[in-house]
C-alpha atoms as a PDB file:
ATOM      1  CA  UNK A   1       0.000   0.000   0.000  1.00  0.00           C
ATOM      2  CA  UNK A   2       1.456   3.392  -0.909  1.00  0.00           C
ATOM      3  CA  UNK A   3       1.943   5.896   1.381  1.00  0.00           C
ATOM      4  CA  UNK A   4      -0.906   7.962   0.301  1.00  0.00           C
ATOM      5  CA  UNK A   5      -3.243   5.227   0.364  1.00  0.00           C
ATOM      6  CA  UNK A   6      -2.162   4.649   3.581  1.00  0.00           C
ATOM      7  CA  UNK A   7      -3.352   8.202   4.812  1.00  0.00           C
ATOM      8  CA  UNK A   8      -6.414   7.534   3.267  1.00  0.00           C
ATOM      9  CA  UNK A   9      -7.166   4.208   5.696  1.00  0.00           C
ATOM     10  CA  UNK A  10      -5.981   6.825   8.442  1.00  0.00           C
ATOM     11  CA  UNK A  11      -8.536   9.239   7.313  1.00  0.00           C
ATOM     12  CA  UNK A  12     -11.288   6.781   7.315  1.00  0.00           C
ATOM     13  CA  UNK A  13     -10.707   4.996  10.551  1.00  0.00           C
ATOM     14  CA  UNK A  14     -10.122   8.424  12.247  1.00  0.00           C
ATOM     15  CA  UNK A  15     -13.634   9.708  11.114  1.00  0.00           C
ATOM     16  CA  UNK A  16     -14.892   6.571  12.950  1.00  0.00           C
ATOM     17  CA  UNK A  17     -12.914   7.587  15.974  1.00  0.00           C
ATOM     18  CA  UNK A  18     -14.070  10.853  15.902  1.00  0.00           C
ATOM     19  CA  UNK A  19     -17.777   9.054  15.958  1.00  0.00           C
ATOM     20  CA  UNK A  20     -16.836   7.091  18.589  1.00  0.00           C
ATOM     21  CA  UNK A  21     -14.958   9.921  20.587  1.00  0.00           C
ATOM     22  CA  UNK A  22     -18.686  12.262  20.051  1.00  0.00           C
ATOM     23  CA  UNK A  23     -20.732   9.055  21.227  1.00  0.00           C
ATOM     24  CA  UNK A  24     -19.147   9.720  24.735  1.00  0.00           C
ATOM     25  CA  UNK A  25     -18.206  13.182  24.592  1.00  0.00           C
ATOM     26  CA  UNK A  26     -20.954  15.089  22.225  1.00  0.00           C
ATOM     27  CA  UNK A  27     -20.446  18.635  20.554  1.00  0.00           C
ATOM     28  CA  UNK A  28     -20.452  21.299  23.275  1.00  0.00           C
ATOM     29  CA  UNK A  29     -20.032  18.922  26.372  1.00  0.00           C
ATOM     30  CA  UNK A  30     -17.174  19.712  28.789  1.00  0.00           C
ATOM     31  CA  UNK A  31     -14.663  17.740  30.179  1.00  0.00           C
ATOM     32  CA  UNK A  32     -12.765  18.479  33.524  1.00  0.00           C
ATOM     33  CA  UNK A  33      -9.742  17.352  35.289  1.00  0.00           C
ATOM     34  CA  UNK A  34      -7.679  17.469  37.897  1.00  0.00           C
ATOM     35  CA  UNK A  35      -3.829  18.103  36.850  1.00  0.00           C
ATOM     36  CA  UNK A  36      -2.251  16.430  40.097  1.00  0.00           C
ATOM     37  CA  UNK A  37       1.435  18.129  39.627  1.00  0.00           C
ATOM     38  CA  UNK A  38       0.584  21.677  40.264  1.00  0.00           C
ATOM     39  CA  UNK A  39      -3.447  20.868  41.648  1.00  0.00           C
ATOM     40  CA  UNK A  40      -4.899  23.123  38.586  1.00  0.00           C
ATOM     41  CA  UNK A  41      -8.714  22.532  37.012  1.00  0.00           C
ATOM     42  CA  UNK A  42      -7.958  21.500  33.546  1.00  0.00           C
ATOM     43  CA  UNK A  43     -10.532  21.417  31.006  1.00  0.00           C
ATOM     44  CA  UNK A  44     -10.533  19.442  27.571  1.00  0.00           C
ATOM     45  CA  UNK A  45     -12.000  20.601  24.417  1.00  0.00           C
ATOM     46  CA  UNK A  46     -14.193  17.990  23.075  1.00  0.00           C
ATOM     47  CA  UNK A  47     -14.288  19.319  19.601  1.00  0.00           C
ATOM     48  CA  UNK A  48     -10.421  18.542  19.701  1.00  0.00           C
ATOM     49  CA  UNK A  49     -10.189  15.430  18.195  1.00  0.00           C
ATOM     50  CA  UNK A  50     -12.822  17.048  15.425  1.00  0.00           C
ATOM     51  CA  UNK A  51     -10.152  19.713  14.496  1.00  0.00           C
ATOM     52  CA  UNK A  52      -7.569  17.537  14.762  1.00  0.00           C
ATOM     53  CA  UNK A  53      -8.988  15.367  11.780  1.00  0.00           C
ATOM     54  CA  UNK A  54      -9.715  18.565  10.342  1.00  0.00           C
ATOM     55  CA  UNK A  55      -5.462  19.363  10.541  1.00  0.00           C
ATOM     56  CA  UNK A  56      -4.952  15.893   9.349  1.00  0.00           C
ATOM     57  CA  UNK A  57      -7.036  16.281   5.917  1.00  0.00           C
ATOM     58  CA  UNK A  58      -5.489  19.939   5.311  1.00  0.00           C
ATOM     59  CA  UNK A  59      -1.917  18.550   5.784  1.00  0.00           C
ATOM     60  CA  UNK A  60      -1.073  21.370   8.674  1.00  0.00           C
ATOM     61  CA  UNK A  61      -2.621  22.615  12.050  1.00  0.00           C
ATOM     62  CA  UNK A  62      -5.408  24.424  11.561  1.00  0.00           C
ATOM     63  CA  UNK A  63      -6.482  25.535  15.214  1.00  0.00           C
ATOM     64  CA  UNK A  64      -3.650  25.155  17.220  1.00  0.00           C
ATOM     65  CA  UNK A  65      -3.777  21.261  17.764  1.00  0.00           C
ATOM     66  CA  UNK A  66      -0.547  20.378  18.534  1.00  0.00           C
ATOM     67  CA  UNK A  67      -0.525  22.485  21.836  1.00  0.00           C
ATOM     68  CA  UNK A  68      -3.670  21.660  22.979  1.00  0.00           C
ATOM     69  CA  UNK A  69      -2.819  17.873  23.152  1.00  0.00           C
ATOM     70  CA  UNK A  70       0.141  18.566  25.281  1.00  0.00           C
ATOM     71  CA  UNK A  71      -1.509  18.715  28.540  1.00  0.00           C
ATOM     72  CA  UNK A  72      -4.322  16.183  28.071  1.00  0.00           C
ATOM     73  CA  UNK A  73      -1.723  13.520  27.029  1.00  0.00           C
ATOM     74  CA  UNK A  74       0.594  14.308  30.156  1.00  0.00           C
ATOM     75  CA  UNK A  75      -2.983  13.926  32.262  1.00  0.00           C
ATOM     76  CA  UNK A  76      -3.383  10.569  30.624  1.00  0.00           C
ATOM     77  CA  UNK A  77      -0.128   9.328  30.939  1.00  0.00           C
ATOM     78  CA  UNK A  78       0.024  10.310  34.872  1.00  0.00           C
ATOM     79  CA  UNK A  79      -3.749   8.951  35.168  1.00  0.00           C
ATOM     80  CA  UNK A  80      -5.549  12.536  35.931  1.00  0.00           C
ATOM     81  CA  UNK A  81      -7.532  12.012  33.315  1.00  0.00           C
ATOM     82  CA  UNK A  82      -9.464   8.900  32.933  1.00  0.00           C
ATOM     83  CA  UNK A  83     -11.696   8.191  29.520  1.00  0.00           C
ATOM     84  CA  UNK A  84     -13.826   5.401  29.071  1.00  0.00           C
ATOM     85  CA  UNK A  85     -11.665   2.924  26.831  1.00  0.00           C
ATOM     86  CA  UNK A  86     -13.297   3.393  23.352  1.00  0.00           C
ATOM     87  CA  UNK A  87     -13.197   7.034  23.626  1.00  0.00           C
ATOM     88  CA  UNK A  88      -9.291   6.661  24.541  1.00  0.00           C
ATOM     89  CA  UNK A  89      -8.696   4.362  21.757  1.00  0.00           C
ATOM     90  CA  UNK A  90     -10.423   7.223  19.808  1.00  0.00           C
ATOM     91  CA  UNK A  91      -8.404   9.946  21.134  1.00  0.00           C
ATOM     92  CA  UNK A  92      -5.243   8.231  20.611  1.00  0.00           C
ATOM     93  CA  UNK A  93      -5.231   7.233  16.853  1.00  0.00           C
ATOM     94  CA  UNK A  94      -6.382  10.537  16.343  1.00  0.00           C
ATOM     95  CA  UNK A  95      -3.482  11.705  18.175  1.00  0.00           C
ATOM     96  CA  UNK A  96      -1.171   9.352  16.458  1.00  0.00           C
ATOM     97  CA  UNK A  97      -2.467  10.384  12.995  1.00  0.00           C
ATOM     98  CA  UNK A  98      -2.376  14.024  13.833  1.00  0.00           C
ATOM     99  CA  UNK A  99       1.882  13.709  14.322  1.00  0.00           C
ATOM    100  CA  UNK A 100       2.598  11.433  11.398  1.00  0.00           C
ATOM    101  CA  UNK A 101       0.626  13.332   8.866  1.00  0.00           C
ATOM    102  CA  UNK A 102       0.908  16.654  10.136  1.00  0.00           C
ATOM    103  CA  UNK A 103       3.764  17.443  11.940  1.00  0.00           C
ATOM    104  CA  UNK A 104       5.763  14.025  10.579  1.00  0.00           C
ATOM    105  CA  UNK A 105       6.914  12.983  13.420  1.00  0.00           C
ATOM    106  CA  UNK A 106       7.573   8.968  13.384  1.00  0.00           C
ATOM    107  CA  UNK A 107       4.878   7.275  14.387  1.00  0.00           C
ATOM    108  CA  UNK A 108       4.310   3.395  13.292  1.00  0.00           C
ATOM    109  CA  UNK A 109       1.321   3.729  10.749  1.00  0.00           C
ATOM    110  CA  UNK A 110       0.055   0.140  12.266  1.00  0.00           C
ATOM    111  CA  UNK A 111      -0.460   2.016  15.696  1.00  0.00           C
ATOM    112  CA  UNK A 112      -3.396   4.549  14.065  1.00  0.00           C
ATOM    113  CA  UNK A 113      -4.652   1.107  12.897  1.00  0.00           C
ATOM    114  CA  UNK A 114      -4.662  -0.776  15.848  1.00  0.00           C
ATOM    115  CA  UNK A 115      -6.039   2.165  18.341  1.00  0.00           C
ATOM    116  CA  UNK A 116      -8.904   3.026  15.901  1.00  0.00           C
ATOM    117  CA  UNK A 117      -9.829  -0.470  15.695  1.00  0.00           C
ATOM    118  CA  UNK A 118      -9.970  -0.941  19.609  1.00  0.00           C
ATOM    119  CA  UNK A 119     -12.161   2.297  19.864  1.00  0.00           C
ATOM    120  CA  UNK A 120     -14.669   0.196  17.987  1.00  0.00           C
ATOM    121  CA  UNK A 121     -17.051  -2.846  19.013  1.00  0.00           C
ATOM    122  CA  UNK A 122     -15.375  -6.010  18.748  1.00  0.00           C
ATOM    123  CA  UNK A 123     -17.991  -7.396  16.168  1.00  0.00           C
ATOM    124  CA  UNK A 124     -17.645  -4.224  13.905  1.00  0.00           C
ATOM    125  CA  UNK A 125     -13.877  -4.203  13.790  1.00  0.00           C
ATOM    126  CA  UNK A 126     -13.125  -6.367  11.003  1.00  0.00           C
ATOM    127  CA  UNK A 127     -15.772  -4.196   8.305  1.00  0.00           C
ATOM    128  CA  UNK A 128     -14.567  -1.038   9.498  1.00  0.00           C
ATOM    129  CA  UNK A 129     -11.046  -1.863   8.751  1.00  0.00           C
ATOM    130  CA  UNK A 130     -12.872  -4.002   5.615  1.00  0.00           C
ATOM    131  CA  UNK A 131     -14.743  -0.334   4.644  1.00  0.00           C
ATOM    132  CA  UNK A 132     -11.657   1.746   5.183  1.00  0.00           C
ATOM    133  CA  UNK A 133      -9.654  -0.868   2.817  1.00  0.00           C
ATOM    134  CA  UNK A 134     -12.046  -0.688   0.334  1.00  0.00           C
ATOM    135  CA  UNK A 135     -12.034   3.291   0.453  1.00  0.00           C
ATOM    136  CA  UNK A 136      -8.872   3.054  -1.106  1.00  0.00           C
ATOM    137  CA  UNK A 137      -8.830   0.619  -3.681  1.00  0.00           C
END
């Protein structure tokens, strides 16, 4: 598979994601945490992984995206922030996606692959990837 055909599986698993992500975070809902370093009330856009797909079709960040991951991914990492599996799964292909395609940092294209897939139902994993194959071809 080329590369670009490759970015276009990424596209189409991470507009499932970003379903999947809006199933347990909707448009216009908030989402708070407790940063435990320094104490602080964090809050986490929910339209972020949105834009970030956004970034990733344009080629280049188009609100900012790469900052505004920083601290949610540090919360994640040192468990502040706690996501209900899918919608982590979600976050992070996004995530991944957004720093191979748009800031091209090296990121193993597999790992998009394998956290989009886990964001969805077990029965539906094997005709999403099927669906975003197909997209391609």
């Amino acid at each position: 598979m080329s590369a670009e055909q490759k970015r276009a599986v990424h596209l189409q698993l991470c507009g499932r994601a970003v379903q999947v992500w809006e199933k347990h975070f909707p448009p216009g809902s908030g989402l708070a945490y407790r940063e435990s370093v320094v104490g602080t009330l964090q809050f986490l856009e929910t339209s972020q992984p949105r834009e970030a797909l956004a970034s990733i079709r344009e080629g280049r960040d188009l609100a900012d995206i790469e900052s505004a991951y920083g601290e949610p991914i540090a919360a994640l990492q040192d468990d502040d922030l706690k996501l209900p599996e899918p919608a982590l799964c979600a976050y992070y292909a996004i995530y991944y996606a957004f720093q191979l395609h748009v800031l091209r940092k090296v990121v193993d294209p597999l790992l998009i692959v394998k956290q989009a897939l886990s964001a969805v139902e077990d029965h539906e994993m094997t005709s999403v990837f099927q669906q975003a194959i197909d997209s391609v071809s």
